[in-house]
C-alpha atoms as a PDB file:
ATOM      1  CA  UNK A   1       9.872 -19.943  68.071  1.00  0.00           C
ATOM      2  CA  UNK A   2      11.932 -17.064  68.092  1.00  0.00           C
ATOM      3  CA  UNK A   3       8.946 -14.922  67.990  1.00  0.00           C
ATOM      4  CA  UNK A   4       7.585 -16.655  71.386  1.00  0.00           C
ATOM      5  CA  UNK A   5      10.644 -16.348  73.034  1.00  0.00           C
ATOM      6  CA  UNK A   6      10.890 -12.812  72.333  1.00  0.00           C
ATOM      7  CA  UNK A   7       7.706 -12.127  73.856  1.00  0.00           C
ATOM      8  CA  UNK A   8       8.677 -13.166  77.614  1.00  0.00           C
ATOM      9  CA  UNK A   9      11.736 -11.216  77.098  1.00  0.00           C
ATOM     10  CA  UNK A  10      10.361  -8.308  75.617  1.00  0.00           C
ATOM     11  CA  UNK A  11       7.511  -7.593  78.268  1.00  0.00           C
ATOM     12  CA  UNK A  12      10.137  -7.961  81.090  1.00  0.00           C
ATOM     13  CA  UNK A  13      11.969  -5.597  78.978  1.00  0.00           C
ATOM     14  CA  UNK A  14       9.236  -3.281  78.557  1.00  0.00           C
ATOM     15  CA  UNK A  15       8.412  -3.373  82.645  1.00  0.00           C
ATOM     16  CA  UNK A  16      12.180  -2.546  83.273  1.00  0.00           C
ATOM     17  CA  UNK A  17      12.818   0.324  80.544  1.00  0.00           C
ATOM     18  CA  UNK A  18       8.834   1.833  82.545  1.00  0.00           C
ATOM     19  CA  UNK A  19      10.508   1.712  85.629  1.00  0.00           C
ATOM     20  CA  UNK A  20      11.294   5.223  87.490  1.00  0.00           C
ATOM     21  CA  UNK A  21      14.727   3.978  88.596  1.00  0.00           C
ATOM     22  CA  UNK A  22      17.265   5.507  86.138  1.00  0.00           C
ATOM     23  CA  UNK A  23      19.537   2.373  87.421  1.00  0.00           C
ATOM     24  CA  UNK A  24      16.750  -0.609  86.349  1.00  0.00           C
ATOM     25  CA  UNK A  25      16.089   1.719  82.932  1.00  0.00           C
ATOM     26  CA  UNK A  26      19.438   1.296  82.135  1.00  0.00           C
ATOM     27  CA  UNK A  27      19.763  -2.718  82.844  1.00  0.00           C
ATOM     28  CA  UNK A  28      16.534  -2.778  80.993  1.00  0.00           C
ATOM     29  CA  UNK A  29      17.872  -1.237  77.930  1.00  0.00           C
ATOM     30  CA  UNK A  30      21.578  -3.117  78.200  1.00  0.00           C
ATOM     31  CA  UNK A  31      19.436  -6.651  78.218  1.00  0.00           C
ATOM     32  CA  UNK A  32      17.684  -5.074  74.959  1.00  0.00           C
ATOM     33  CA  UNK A  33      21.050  -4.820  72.969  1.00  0.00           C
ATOM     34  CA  UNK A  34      21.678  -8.628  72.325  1.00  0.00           C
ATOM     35  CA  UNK A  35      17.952  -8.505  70.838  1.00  0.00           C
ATOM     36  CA  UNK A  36      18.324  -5.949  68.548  1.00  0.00           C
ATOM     37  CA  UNK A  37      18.465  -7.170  65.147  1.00  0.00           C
ATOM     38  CA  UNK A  38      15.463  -9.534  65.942  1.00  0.00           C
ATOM     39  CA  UNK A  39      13.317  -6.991  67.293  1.00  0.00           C
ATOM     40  CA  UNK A  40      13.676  -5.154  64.325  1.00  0.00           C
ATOM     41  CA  UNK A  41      13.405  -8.341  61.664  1.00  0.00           C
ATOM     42  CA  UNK A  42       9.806  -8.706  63.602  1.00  0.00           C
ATOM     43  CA  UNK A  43       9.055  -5.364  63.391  1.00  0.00           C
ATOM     44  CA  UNK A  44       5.322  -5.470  64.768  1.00  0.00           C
ATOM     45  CA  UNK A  45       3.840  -3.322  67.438  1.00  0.00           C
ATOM     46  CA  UNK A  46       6.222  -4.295  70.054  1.00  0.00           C
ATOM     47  CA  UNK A  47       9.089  -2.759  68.084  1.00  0.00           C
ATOM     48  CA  UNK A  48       7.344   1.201  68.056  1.00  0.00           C
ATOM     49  CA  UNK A  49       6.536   0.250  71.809  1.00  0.00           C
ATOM     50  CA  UNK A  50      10.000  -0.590  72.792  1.00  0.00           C
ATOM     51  CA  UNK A  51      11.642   2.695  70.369  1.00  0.00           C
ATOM     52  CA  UNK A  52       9.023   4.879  71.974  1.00  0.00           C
ATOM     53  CA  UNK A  53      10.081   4.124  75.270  1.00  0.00           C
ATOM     54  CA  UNK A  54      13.986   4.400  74.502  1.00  0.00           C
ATOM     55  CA  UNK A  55      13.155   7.790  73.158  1.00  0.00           C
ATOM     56  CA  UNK A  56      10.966   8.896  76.161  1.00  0.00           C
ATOM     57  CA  UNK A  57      13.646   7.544  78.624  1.00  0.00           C
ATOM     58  CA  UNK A  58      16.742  10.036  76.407  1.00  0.00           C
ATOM     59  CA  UNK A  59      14.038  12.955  77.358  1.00  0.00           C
ATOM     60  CA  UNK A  60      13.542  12.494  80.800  1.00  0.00           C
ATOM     61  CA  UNK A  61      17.008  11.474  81.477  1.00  0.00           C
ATOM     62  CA  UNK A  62      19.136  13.326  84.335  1.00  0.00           C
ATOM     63  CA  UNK A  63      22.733  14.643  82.896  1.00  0.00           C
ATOM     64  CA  UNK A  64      24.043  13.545  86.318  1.00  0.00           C
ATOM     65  CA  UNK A  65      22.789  10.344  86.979  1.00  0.00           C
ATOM     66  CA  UNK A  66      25.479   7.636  86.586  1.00  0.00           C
ATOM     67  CA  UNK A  67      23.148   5.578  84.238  1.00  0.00           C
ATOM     68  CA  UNK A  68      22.981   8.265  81.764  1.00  0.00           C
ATOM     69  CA  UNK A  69      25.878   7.219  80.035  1.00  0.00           C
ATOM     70  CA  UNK A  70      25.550   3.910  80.302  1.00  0.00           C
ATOM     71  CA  UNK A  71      22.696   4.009  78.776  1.00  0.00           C
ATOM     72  CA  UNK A  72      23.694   6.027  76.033  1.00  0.00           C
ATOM     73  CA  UNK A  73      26.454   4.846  74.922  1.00  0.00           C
ATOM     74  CA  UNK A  74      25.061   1.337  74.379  1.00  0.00           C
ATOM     75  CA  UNK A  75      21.620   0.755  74.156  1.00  0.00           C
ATOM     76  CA  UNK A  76      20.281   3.741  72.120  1.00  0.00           C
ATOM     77  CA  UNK A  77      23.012   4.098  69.538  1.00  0.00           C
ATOM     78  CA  UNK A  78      22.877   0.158  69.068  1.00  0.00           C
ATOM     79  CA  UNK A  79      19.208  -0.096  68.352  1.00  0.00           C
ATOM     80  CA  UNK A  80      19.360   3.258  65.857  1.00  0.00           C
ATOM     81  CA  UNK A  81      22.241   1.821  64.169  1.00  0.00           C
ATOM     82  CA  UNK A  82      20.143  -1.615  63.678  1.00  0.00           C
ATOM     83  CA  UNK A  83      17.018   0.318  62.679  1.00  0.00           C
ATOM     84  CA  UNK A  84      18.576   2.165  59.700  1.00  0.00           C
ATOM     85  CA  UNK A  85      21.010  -0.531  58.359  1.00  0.00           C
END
């Protein structure tokens, strides 16, 4: 079930962290951080997907944009920190 449920939230996920507003990137990623640990427990094709992303998103990022931290602080760290437990 878990598995199932993770899939409608992970695709909307997905959609938001491919968006080219820094502002819906970050949401995207905060709304990720509750998920965490059961993303990784899955760990299946969706997980690389979703860590790919994250790491494209801390390339492109703009120093200045006021989702920048946001983002980094919480989402990135969080999901790393999960990964290698």
């Amino acid at each position: 079930m878990l598995k199932d449920l993770l899939n409608y939230v992970l695709h909307a996920c997905k959609a938001g962290l491919e968006d080219p507003d820094d502002d819906v990137r970050a949401v995207a990623a905060e709304a990720l951080i509750p998920a965490a640990a059961s993303l990784v427990r899955l760990n299946d094709q969706m997980l690389h997907s979703i860590v790919m992303l994250l790491w494209d998103i801390l390339l492109d990022l703009d120093d200045l944009s006021p989702s920048t931290s946001r983002y980094v602080q919480s989402c990135f760290p969080h999901l790393v920190n999960t990964l290698f437990a």
